[in-house]
C-alpha atoms as a PDB file:
ATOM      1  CA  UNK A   1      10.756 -12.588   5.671  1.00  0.00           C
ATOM      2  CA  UNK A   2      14.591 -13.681   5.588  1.00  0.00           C
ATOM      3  CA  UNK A   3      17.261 -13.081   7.693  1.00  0.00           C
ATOM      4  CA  UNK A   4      18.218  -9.719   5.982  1.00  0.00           C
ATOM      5  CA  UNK A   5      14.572  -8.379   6.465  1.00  0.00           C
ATOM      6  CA  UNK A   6      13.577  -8.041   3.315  1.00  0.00           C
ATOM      7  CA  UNK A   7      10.582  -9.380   0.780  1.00  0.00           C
ATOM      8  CA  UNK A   8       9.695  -9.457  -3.212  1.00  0.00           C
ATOM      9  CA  UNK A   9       6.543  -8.134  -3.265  1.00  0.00           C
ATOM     10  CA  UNK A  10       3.832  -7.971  -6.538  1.00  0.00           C
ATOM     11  CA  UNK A  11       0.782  -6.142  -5.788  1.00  0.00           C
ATOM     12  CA  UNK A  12      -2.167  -3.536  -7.748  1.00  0.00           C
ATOM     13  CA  UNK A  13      -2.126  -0.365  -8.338  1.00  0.00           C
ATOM     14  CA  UNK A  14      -4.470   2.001  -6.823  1.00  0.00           C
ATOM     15  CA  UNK A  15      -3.607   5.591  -7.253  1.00  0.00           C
ATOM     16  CA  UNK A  16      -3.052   8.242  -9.918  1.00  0.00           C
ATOM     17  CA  UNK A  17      -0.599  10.756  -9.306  1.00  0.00           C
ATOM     18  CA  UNK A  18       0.332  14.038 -10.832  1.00  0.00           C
ATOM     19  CA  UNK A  19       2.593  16.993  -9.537  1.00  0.00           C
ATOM     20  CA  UNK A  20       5.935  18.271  -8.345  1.00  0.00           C
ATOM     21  CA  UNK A  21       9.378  15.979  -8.787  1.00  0.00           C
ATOM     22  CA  UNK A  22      12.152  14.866  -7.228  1.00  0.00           C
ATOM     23  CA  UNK A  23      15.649  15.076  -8.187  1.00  0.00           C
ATOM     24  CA  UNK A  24      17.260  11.634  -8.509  1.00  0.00           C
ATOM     25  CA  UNK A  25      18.354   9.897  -5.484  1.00  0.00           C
ATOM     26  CA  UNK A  26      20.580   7.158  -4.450  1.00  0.00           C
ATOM     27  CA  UNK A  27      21.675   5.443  -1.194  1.00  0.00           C
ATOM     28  CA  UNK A  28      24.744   3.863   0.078  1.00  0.00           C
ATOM     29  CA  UNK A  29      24.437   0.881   3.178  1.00  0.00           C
ATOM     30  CA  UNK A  30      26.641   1.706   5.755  1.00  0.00           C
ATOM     31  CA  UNK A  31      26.570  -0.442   9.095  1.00  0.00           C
ATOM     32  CA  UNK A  32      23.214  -2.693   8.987  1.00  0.00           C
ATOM     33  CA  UNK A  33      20.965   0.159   7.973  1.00  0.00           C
ATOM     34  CA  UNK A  34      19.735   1.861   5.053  1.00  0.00           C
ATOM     35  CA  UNK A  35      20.886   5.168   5.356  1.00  0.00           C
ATOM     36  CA  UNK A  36      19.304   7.865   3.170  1.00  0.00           C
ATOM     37  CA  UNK A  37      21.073   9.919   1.213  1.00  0.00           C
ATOM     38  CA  UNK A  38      20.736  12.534  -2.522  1.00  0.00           C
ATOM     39  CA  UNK A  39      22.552  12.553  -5.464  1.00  0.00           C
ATOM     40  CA  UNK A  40      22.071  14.918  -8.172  1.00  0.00           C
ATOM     41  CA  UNK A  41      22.446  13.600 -11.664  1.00  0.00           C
ATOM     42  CA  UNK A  42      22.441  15.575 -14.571  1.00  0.00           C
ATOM     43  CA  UNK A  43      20.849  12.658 -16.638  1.00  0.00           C
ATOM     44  CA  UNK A  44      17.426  12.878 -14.889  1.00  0.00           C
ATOM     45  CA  UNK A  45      15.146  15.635 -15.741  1.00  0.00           C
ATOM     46  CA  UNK A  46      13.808  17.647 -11.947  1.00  0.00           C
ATOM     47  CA  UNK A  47      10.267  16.757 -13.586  1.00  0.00           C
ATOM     48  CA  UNK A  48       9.221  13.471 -15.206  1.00  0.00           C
ATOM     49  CA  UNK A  49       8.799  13.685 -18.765  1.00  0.00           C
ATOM     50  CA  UNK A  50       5.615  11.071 -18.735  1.00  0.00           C
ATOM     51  CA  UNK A  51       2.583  11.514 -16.114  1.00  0.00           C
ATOM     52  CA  UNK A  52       2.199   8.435 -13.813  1.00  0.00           C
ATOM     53  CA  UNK A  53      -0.325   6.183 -14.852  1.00  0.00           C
ATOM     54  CA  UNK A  54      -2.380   4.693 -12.431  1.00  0.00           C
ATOM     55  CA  UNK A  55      -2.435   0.938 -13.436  1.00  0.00           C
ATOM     56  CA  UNK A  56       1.482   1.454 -13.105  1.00  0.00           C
ATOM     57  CA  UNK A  57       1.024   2.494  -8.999  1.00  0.00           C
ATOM     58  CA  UNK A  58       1.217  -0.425  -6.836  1.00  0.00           C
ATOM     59  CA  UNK A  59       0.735  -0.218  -3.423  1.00  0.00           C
ATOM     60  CA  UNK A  60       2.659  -1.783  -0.485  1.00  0.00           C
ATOM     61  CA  UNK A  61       3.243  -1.939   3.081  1.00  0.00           C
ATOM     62  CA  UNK A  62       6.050  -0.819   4.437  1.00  0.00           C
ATOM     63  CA  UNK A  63       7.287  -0.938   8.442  1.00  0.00           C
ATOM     64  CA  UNK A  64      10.908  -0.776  10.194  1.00  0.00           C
ATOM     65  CA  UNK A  65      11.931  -4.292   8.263  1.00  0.00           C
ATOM     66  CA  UNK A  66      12.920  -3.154   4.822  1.00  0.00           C
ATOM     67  CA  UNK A  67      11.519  -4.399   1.446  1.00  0.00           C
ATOM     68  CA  UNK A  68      12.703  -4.919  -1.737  1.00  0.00           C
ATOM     69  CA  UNK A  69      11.105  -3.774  -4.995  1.00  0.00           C
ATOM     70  CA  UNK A  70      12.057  -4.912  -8.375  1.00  0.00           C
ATOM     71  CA  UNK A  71      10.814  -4.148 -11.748  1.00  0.00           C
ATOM     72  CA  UNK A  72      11.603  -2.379 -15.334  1.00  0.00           C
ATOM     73  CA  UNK A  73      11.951   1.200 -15.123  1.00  0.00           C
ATOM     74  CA  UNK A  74      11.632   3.221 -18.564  1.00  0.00           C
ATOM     75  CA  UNK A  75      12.147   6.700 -19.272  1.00  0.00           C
ATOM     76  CA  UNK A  76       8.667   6.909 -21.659  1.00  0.00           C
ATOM     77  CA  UNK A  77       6.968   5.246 -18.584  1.00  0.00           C
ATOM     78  CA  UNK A  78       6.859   5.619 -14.436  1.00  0.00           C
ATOM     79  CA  UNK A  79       6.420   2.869 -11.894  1.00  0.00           C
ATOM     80  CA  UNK A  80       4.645   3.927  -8.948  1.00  0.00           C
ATOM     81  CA  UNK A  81       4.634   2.713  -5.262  1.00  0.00           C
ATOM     82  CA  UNK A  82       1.733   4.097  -2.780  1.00  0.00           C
ATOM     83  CA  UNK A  83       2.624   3.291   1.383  1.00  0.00           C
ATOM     84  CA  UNK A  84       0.746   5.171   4.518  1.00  0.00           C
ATOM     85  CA  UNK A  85       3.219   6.598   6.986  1.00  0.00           C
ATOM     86  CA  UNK A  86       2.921   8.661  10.102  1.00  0.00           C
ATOM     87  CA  UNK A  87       4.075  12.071  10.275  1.00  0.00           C
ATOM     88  CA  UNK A  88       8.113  12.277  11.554  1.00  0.00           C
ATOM     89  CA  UNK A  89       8.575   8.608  10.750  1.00  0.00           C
ATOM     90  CA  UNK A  90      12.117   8.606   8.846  1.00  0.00           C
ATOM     91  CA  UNK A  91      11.886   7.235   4.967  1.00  0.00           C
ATOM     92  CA  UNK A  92      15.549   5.071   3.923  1.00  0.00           C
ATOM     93  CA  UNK A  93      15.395   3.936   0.575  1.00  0.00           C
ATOM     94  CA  UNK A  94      18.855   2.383  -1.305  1.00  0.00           C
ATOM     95  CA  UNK A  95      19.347   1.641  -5.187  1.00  0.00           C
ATOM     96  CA  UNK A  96      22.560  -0.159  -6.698  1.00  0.00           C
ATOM     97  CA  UNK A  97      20.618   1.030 -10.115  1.00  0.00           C
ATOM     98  CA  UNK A  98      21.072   3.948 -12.273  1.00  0.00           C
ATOM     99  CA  UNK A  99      17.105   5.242 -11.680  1.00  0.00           C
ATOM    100  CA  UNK A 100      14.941   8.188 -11.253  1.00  0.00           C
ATOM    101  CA  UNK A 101      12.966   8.383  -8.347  1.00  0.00           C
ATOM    102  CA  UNK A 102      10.826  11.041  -7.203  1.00  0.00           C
ATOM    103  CA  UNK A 103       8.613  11.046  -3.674  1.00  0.00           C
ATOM    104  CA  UNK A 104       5.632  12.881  -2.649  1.00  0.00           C
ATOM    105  CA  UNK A 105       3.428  13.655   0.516  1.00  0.00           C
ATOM    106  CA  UNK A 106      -0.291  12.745  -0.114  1.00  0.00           C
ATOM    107  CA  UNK A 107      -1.019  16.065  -1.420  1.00  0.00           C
ATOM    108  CA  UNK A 108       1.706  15.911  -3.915  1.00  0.00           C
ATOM    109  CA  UNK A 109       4.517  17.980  -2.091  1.00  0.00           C
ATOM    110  CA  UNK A 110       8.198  17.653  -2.853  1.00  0.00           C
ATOM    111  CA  UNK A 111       9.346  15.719   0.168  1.00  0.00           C
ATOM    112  CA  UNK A 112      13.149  17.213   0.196  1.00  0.00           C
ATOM    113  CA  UNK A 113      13.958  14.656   3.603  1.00  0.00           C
ATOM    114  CA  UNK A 114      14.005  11.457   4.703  1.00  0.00           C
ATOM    115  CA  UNK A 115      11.411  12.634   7.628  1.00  0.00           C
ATOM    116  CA  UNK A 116       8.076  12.277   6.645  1.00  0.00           C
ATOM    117  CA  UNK A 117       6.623  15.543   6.865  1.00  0.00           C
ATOM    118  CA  UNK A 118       2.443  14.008   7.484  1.00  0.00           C
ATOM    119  CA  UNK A 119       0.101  11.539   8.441  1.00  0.00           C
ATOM    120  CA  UNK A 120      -1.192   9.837   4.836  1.00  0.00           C
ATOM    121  CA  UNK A 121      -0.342   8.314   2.056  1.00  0.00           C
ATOM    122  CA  UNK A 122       2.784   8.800  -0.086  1.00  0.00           C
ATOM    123  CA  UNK A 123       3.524   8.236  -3.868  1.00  0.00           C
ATOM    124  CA  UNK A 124       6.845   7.052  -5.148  1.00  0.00           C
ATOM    125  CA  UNK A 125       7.906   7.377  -8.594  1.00  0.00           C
ATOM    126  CA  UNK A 126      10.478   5.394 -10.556  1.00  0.00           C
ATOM    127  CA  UNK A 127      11.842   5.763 -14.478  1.00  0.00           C
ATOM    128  CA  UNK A 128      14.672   5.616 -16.027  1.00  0.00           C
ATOM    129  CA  UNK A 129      16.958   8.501 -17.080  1.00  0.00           C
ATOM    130  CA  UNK A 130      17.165   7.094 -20.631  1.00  0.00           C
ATOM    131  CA  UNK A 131      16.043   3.741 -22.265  1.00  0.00           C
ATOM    132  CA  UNK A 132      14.993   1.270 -19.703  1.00  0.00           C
ATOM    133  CA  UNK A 133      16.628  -0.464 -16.643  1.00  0.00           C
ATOM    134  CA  UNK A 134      15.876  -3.477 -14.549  1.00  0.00           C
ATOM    135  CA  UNK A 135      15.778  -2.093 -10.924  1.00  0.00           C
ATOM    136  CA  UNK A 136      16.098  -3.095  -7.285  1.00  0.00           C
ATOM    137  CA  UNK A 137      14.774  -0.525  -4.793  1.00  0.00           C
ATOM    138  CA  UNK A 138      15.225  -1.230  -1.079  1.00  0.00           C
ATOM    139  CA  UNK A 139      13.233   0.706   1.144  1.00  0.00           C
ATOM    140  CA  UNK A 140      12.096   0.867   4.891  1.00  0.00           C
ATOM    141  CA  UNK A 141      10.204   3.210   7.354  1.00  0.00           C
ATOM    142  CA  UNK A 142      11.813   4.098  10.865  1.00  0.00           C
ATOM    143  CA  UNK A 143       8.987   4.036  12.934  1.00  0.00           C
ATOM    144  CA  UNK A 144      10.604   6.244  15.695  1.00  0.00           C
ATOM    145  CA  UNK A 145       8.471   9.471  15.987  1.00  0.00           C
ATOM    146  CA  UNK A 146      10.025  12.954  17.863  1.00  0.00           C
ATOM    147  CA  UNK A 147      10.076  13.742  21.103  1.00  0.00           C
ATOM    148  CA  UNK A 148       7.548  16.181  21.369  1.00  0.00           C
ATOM    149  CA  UNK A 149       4.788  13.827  19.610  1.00  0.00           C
ATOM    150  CA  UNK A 150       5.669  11.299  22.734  1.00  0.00           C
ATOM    151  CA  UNK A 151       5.402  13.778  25.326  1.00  0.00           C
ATOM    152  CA  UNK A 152       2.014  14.890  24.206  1.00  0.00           C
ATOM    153  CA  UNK A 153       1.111  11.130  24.417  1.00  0.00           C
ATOM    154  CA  UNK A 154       2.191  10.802  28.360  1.00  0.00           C
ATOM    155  CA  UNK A 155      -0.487  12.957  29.243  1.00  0.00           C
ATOM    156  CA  UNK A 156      -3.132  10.618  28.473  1.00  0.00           C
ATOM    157  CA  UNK A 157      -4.818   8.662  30.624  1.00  0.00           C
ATOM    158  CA  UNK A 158      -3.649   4.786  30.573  1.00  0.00           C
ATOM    159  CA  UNK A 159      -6.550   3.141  30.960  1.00  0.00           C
ATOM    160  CA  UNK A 160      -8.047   4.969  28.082  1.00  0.00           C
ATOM    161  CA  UNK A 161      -5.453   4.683  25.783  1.00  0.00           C
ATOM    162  CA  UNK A 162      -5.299   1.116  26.200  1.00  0.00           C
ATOM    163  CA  UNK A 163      -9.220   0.792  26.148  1.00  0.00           C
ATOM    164  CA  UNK A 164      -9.023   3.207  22.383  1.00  0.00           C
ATOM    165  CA  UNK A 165      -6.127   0.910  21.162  1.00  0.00           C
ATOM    166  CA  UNK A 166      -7.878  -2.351  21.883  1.00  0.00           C
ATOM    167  CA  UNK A 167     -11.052  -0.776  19.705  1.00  0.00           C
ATOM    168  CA  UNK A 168     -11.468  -2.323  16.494  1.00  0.00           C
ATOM    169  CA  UNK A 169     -14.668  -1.619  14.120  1.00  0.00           C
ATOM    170  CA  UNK A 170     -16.805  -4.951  13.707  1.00  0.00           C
ATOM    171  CA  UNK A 171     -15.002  -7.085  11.138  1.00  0.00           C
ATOM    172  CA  UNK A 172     -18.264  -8.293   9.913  1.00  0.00           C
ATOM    173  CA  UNK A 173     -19.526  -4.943   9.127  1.00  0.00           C
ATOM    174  CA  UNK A 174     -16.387  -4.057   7.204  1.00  0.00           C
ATOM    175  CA  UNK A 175     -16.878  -6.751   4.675  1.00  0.00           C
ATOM    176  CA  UNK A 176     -20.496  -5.918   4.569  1.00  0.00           C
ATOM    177  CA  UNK A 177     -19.339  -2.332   3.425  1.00  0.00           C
ATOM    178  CA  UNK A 178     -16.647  -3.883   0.946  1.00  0.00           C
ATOM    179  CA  UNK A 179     -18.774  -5.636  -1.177  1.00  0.00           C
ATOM    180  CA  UNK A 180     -21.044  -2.541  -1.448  1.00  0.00           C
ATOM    181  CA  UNK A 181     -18.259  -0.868  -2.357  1.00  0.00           C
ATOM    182  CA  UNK A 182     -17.662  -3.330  -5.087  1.00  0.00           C
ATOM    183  CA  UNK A 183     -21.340  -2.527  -6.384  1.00  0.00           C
ATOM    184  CA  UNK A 184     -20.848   0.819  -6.490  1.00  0.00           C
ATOM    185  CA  UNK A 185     -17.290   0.554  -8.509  1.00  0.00           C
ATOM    186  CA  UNK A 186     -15.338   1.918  -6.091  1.00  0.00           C
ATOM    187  CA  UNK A 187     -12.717   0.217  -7.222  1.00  0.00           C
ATOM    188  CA  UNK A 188      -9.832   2.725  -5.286  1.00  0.00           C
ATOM    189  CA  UNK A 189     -11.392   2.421  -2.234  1.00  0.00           C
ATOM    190  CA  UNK A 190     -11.553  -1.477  -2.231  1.00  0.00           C
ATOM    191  CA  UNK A 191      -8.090  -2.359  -3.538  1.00  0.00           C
ATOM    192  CA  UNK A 192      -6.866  -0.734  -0.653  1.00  0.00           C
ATOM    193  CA  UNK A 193      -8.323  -3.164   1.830  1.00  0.00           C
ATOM    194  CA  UNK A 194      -6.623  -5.800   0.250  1.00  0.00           C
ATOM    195  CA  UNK A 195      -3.360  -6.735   2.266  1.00  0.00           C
ATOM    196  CA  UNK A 196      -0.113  -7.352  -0.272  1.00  0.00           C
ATOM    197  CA  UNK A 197      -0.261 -10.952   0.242  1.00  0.00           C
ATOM    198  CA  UNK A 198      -4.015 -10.703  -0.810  1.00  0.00           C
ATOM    199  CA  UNK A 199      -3.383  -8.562  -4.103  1.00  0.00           C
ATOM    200  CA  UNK A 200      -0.921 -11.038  -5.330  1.00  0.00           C
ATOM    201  CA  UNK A 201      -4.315 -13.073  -6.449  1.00  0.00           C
ATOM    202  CA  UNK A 202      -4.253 -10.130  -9.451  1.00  0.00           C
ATOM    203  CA  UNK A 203      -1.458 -10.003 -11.841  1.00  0.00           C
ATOM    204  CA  UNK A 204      -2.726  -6.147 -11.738  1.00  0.00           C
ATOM    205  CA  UNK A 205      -5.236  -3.564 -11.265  1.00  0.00           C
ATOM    206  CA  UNK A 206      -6.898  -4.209 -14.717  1.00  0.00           C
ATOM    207  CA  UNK A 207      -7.415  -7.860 -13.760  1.00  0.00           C
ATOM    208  CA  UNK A 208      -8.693  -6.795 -10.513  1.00  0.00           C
ATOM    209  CA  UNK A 209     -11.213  -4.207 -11.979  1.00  0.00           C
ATOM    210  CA  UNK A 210     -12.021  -6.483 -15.736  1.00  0.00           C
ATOM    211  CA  UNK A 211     -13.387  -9.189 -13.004  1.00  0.00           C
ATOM    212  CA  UNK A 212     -15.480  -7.247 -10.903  1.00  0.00           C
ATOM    213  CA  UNK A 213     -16.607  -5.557 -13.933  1.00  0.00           C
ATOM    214  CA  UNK A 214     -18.054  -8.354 -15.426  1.00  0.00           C
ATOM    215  CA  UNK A 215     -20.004  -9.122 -12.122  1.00  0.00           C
ATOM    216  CA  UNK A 216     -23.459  -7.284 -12.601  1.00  0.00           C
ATOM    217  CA  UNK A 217     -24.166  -7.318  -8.643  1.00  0.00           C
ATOM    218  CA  UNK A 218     -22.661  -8.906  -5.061  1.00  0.00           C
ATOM    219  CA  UNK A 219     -25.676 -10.491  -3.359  1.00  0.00           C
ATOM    220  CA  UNK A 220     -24.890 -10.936   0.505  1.00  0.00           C
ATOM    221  CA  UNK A 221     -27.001 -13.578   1.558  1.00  0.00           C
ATOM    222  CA  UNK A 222     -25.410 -13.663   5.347  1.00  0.00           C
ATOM    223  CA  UNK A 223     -22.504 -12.357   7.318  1.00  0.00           C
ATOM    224  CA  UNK A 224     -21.097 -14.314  10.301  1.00  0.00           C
ATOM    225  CA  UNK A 225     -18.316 -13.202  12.698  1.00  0.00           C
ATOM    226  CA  UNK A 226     -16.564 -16.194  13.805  1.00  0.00           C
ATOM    227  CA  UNK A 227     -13.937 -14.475  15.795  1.00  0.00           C
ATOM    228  CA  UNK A 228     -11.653 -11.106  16.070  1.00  0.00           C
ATOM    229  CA  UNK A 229      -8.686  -9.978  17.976  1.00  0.00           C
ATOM    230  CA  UNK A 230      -6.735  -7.156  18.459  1.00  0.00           C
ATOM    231  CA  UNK A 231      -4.870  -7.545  15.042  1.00  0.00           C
ATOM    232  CA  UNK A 232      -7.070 -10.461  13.107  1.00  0.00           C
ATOM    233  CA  UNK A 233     -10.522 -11.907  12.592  1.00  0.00           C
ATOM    234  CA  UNK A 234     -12.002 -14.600  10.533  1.00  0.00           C
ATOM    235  CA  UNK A 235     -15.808 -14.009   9.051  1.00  0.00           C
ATOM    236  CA  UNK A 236     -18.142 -16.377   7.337  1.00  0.00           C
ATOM    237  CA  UNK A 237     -19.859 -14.961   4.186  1.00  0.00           C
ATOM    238  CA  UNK A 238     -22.286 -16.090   1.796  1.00  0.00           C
ATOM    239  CA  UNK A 239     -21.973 -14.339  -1.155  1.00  0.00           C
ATOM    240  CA  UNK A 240     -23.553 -15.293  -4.559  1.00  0.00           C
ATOM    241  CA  UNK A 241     -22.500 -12.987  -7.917  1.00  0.00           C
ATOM    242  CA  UNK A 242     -24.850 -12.316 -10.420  1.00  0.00           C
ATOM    243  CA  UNK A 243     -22.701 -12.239 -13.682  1.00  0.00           C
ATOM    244  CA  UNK A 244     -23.486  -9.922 -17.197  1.00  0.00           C
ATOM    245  CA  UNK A 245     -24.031 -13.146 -18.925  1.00  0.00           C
ATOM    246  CA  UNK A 246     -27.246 -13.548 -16.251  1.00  0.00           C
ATOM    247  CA  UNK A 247     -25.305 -16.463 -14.936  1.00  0.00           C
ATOM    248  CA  UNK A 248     -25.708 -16.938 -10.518  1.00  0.00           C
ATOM    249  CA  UNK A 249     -22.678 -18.204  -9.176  1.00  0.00           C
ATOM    250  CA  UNK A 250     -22.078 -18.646  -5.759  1.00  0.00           C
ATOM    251  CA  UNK A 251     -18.677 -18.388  -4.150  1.00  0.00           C
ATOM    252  CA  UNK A 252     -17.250 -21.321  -3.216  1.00  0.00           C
ATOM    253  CA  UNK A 253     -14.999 -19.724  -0.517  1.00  0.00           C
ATOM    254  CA  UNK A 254     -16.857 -18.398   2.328  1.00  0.00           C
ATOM    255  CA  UNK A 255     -14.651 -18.208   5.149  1.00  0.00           C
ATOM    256  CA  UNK A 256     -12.603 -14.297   4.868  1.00  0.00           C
ATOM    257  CA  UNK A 257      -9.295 -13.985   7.386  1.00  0.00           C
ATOM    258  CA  UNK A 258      -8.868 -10.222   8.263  1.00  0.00           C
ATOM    259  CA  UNK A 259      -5.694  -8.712   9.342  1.00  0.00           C
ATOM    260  CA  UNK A 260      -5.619  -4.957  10.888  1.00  0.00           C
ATOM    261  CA  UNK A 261      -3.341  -2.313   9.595  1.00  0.00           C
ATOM    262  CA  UNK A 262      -1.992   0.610  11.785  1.00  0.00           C
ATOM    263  CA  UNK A 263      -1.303   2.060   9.041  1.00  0.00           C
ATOM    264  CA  UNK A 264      -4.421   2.683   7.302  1.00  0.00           C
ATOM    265  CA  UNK A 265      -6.428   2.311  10.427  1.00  0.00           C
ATOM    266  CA  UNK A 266      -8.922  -0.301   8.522  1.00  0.00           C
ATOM    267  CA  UNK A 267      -9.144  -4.147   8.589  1.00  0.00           C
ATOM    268  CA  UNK A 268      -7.471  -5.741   5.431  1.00  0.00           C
ATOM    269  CA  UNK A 269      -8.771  -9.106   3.682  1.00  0.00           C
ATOM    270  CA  UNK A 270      -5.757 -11.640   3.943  1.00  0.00           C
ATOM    271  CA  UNK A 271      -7.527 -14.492   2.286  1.00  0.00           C
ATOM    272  CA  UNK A 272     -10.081 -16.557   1.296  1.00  0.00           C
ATOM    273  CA  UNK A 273     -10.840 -20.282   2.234  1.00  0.00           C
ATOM    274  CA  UNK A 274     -13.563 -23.044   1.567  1.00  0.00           C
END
């Protein structure tokens, strides 16, 4: 990331989303920050006009370090953006662009402030008010959480918490249960444990799902951990594919570099090497 904190991101979508809306919004900077802030215009309907498509949902990871997201916005068709947040973290968001966006808790809610109301995942949706519009969306979470939620923390025992942070699931087990998720075509469930950097191998989520699609089963033939850590680990897999065609190919790249996200809670594939 560059001085100012921010990245260009491309990564799949995962989610379908239908629900309440969100008047339009825009931000102005003032200081260093991104400050949140609503305006009202008459020019964007309080609900969407078009119901987000899930191939158009990407989803990201966002922290205190803003991002920046850039794309086409139409008014006949939404962009979406899926991020996990904790409950009372503080959403900022700032557009130079005249855009509709709309935001929603993971059970489709209205969120009507920049605190995050819940622990989950949360849907953003972009269009424009008419036509289309190239767009720049900056947007950040404050990971500061209220007083009360530390408080309730100081009451547990140190040595615990430290021994429950430091416990991470098996890495090898996790991509184990990936690639039977991949059998199963639960396609959802498996683009999320890609990290962005790893979903930029996909143009999109139809590339991600045509290939796997045209796999006919993941054979595991063995699973090594090589190492893990608090935040990463690096596992050996042999993995051969047997294709429609009744072609056997086996994957060149065995060695898998994990990364863990707070976020999700869940180990995330980073890459793939020989």
């Amino acid at each position: 990331m560059n001085n100012l904190g921010i990245k260009k991101i491309l990564i799949i979508g995962l989610f379908f989303l239908s629900g309440c809306q969100l008047n339009t919004s825009k931000l102005e900077q003032k200081s260093d920050a991104i400050n949140y802030s609503r305006v009202t215009s008459d020019e964007c309907p309080e609900q969407p006009e078009v119901v987000l498509d899930r191939k158009n949902v990407q989803a990201i990871a966002l922290d205190d370090e803003p991002i920046t997201l850039s794309g086409i916005a139409k008014q006949n068709q939404s962009l979406g953006y899926t991020f996990e947040a904790k409950s009372d973290q503080k959403f900022n968001y700032r557009t130079e662009e005249d855009i509709c966006i709309w935001i929603y808790t993971p059970d489709n809610q209205l969120v009507n402030s920049k605190n995050l109301p819940v622990d989950g995942k949360y849907t953003i949706q972009v269009s424009a008010p008419k036509g289309s519009a190239t767009f720049e969306l900056e947007i950040g979470l404050d990971l500061s959480q209220n007083l009360s939620s530390l408080n309730s923390n100081i009451s547990i025992n140190n040595s615990s918490q430290s021994q429950q942070i430091e416990e991470r699931p098996p890495a090898d087990e996790f991509v184990i249960n990936y690639y039977i998720d991949i059998n199963n075509r639960n396609y959802e469930s498996t683009g999320n444990k890609l990290s962005p950097r790893f979903q930029t191998i996909s143009s999109s989520y139809f590339t991600y799902q045509k290939w796997w699609d045209s796999v006919s089963e993941v054979r595991i033939e063995n699973i090594y951990l090589i190492e893990q850590t608090q935040n990463t680990a690096i596992v050996d897999a042999e993995l051969g594919y047997m294709m429609n065609t009744g072609k056997y190919i086996k994957d060149p790249k065995q060695r898998i570099y994990l990364s863990w996200d707070k976020y999700s809670n869940s180990w995330l594939f980073e890459k793939k090497s020989t």
